[in-house]
N, C-alpha and C. Protein backbone atom coordinates (compact mmCIF):
# COMPACT_ATOMS: atom_id res chain seq x y z
N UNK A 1 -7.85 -15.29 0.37
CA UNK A 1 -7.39 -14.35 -0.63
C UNK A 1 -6.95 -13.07 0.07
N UNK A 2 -5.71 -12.60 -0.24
CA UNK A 2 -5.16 -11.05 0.05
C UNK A 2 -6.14 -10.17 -0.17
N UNK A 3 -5.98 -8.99 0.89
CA UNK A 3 -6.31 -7.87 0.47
C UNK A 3 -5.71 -6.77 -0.54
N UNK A 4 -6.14 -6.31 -1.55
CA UNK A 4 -5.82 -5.76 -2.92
C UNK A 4 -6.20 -4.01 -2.59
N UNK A 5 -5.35 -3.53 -3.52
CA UNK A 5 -5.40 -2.01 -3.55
C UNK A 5 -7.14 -1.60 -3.77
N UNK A 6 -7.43 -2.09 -4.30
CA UNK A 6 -8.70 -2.06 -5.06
C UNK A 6 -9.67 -2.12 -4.00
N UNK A 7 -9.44 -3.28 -2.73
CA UNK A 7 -10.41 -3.58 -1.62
C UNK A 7 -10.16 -2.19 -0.89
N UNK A 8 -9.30 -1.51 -0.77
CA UNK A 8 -8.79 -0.59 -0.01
C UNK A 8 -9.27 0.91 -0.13
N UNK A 9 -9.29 0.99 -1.36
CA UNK A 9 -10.14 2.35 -2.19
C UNK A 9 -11.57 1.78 -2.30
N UNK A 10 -11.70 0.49 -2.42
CA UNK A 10 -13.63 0.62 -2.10
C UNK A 10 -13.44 0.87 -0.71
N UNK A 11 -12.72 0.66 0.18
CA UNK A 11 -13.03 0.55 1.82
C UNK A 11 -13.12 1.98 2.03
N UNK A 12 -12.76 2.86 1.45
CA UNK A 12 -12.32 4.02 1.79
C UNK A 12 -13.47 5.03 0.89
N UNK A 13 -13.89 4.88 0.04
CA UNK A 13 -15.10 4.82 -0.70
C UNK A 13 -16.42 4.72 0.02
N UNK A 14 -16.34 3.65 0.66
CA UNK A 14 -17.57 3.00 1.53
C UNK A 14 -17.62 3.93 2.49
N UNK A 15 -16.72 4.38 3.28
CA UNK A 15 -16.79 5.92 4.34
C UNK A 15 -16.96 6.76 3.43
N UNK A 16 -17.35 7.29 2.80
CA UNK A 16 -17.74 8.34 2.50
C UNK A 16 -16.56 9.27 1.38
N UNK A 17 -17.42 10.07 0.40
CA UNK A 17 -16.78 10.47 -0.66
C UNK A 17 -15.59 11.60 0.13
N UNK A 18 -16.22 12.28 1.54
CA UNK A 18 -14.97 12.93 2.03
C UNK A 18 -13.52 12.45 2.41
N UNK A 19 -13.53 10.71 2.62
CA UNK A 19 -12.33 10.56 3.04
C UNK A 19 -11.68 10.38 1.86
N UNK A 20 -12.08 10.01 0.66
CA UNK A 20 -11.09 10.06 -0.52
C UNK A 20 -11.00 10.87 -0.58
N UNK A 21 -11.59 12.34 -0.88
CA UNK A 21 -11.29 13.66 -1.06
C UNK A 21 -9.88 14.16 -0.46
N UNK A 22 -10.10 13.33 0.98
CA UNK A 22 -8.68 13.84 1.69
C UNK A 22 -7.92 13.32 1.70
N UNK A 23 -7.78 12.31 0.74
CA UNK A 23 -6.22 11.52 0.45
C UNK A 23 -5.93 11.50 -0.76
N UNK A 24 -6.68 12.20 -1.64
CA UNK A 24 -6.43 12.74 -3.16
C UNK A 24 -5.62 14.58 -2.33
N UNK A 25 -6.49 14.96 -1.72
CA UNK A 25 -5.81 16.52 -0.81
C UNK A 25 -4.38 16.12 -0.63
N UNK A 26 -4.63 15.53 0.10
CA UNK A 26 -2.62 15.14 0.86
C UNK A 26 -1.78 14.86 -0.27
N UNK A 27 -1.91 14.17 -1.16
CA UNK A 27 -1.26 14.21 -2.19
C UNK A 27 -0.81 15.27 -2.97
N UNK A 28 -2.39 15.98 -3.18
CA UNK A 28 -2.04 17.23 -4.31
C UNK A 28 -1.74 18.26 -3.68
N UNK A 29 -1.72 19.10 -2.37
CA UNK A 29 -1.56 19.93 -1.94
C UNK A 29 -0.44 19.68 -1.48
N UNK A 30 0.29 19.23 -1.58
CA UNK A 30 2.02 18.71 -1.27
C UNK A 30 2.71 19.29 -2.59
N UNK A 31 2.12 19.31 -3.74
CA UNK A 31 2.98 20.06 -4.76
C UNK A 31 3.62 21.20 -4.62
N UNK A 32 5.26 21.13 -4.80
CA UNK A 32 5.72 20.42 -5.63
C UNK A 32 6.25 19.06 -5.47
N UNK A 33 6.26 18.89 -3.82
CA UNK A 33 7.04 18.15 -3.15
C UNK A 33 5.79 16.34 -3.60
N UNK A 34 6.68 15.17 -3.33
CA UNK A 34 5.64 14.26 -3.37
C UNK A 34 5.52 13.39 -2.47
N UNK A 35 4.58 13.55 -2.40
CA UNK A 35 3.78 12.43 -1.40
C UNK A 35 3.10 11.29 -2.26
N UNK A 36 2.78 9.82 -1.00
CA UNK A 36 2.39 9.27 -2.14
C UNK A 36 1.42 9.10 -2.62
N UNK A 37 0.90 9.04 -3.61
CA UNK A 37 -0.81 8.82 -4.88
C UNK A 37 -1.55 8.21 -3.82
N UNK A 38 -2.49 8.58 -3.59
CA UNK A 38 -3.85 7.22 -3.38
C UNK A 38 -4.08 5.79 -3.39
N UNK A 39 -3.51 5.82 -4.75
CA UNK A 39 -3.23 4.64 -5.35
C UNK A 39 -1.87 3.58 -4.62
N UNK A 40 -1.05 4.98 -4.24
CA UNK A 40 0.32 4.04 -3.88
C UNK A 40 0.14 3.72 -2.40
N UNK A 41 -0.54 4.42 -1.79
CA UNK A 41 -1.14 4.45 -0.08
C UNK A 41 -2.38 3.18 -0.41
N UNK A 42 -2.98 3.38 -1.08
CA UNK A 42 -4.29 1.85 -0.90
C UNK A 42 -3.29 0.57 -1.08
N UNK A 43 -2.26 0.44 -2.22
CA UNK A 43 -1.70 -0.55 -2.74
C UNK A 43 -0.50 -0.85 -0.96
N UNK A 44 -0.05 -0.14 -0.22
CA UNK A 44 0.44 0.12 0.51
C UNK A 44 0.12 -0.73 1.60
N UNK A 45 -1.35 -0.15 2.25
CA UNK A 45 -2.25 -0.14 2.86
C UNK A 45 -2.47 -2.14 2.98
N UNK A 46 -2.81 -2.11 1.82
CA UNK A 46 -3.49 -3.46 1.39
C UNK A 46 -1.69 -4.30 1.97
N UNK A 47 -0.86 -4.21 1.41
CA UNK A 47 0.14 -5.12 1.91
C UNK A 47 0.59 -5.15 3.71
N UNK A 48 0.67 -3.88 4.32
CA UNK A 48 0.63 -4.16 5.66
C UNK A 48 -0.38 -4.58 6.28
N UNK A 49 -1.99 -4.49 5.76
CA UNK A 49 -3.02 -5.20 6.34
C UNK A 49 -2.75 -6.90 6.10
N UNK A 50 -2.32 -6.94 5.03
CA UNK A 50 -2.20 -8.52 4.87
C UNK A 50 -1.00 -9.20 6.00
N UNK A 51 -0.01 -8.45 5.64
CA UNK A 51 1.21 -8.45 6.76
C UNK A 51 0.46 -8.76 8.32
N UNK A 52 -0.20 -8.13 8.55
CA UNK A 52 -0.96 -7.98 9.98
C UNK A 52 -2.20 -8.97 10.05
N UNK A 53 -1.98 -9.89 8.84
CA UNK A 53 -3.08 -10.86 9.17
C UNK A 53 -4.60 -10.48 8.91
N UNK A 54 -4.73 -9.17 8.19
CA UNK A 54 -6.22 -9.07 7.58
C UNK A 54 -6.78 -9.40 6.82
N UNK A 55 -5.54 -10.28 5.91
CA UNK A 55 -5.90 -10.60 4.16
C UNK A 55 -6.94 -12.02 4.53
N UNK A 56 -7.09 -12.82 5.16
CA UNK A 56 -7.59 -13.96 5.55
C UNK A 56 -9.19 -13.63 5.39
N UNK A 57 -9.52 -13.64 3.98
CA UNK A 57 -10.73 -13.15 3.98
C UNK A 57 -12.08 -14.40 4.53
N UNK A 58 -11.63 -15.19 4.81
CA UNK A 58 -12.50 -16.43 5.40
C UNK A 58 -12.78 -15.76 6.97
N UNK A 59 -12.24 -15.26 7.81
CA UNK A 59 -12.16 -14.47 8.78
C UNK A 59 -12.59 -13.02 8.62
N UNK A 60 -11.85 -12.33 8.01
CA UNK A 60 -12.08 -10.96 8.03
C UNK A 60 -12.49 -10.51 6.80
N UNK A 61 -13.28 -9.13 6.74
CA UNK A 61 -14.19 -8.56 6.16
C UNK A 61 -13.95 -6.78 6.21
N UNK A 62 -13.28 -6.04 5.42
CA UNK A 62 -13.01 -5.09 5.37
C UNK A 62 -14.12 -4.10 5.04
N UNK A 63 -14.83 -3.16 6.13
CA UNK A 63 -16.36 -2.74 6.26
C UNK A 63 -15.81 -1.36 5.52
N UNK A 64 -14.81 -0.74 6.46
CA UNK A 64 -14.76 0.66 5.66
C UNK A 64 -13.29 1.46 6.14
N UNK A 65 -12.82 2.35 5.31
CA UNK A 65 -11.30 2.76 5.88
C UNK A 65 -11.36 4.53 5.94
N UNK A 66 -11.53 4.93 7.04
CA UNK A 66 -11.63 6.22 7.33
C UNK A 66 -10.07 6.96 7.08
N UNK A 67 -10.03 8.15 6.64
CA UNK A 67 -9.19 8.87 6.55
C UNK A 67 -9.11 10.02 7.41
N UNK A 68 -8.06 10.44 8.12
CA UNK A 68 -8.43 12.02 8.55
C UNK A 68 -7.12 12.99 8.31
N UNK A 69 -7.17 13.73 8.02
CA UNK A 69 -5.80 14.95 8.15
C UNK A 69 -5.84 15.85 8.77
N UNK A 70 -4.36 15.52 9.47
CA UNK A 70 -4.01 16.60 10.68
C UNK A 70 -3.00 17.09 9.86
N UNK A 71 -3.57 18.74 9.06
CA UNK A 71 -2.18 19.59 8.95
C UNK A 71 -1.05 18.57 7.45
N UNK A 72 0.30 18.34 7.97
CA UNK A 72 0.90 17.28 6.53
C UNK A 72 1.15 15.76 6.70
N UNK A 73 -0.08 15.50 7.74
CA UNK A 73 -0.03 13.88 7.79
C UNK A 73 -1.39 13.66 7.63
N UNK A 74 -1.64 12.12 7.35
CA UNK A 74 -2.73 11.44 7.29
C UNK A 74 -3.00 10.51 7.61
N UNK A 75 -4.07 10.04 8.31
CA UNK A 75 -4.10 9.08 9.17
C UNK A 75 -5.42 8.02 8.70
N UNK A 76 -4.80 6.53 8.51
CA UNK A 76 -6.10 5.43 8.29
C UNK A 76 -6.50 4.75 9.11
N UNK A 77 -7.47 4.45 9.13
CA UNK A 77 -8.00 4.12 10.64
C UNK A 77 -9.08 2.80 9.89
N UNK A 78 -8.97 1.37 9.60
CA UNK A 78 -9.61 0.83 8.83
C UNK A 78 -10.98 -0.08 9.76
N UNK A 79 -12.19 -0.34 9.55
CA UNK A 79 -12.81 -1.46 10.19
C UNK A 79 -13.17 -2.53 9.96
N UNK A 80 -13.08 -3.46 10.36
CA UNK A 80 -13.31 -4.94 9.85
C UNK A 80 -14.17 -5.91 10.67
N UNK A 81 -15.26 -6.54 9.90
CA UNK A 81 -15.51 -7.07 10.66
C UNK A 81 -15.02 -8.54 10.81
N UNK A 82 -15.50 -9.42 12.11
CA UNK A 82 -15.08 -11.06 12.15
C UNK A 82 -15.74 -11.49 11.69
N UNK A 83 -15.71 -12.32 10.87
CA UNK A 83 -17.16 -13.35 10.36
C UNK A 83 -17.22 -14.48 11.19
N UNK A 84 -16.30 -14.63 12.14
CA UNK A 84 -15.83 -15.78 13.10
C UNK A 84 -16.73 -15.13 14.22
N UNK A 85 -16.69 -14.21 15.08
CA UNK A 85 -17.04 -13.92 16.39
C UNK A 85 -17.95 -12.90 16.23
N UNK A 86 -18.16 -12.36 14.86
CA UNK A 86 -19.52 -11.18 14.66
C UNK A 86 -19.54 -10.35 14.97
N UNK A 87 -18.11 -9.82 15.58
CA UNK A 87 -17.93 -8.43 16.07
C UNK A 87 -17.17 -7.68 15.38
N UNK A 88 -17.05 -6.36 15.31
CA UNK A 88 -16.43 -5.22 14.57
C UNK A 88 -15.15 -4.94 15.31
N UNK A 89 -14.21 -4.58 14.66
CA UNK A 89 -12.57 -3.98 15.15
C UNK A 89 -11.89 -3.08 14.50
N UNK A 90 -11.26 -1.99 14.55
CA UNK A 90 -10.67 -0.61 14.35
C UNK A 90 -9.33 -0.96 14.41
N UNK A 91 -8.65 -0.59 13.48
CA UNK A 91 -7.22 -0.86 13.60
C UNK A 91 -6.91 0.88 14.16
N UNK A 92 -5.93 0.96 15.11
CA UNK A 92 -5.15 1.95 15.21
C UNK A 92 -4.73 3.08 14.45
N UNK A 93 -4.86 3.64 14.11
CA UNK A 93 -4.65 5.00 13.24
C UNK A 93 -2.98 5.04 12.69
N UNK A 94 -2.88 4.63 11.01
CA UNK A 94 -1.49 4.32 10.45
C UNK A 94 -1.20 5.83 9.83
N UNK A 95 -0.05 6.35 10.25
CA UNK A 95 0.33 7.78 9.76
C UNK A 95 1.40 7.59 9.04
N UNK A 96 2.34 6.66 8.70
CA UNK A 96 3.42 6.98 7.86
C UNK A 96 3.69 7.26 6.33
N UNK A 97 2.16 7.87 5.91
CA UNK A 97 2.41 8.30 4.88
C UNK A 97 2.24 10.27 4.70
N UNK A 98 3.56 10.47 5.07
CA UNK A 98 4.01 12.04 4.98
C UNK A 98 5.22 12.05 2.95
């Protein structure tokens, strides 16, 4: 089964109430200009993880999706674990949502 917007905002949830805080921030403090919703970055999120082979939930296991902001970018940084090899992995830090 794919990964869903929904897995993406619990992942991001699961780190802690500050990293949603700061991707509800990036959004609203961009007014008037728009950036995109939360909603449109998790729903986002969830399709290039699948793209990249994370949706394979028989394998992978989406633990938690850190957020950070530098200034008018934002950066996701997601972890997953293998259910295959039992080890944990960090995807690279995704910024293209300005």
């Amino acid at each position: 089964m794919s990964l869903t917007r929904e897995d993406v905002r619990a992942a991001i949830e699961r780190a802690g109430d500050e990293h949603w805080r700061a991707l509800v921030a990036h959004h609203e403090e961009a007014y008037p200009a728009s950036r995109p919703t939360p909603g449109d970055v998790s729903r986002r999120e969830a399709e290039r993880l699948n793209e990249m082979g994370y949706g394979d939930a028989q394998r992978w296991e989406l633990v938690e999706t850190h957020v950070r902001r530098d200034h008018d970018r934002v950066a996701l940084v997601h972890r997953f674990r293998d259910r295959q090899a039992g080890t944990t992995v960090e995807t690279e830090p995704y910024t293209d949502y300005e």
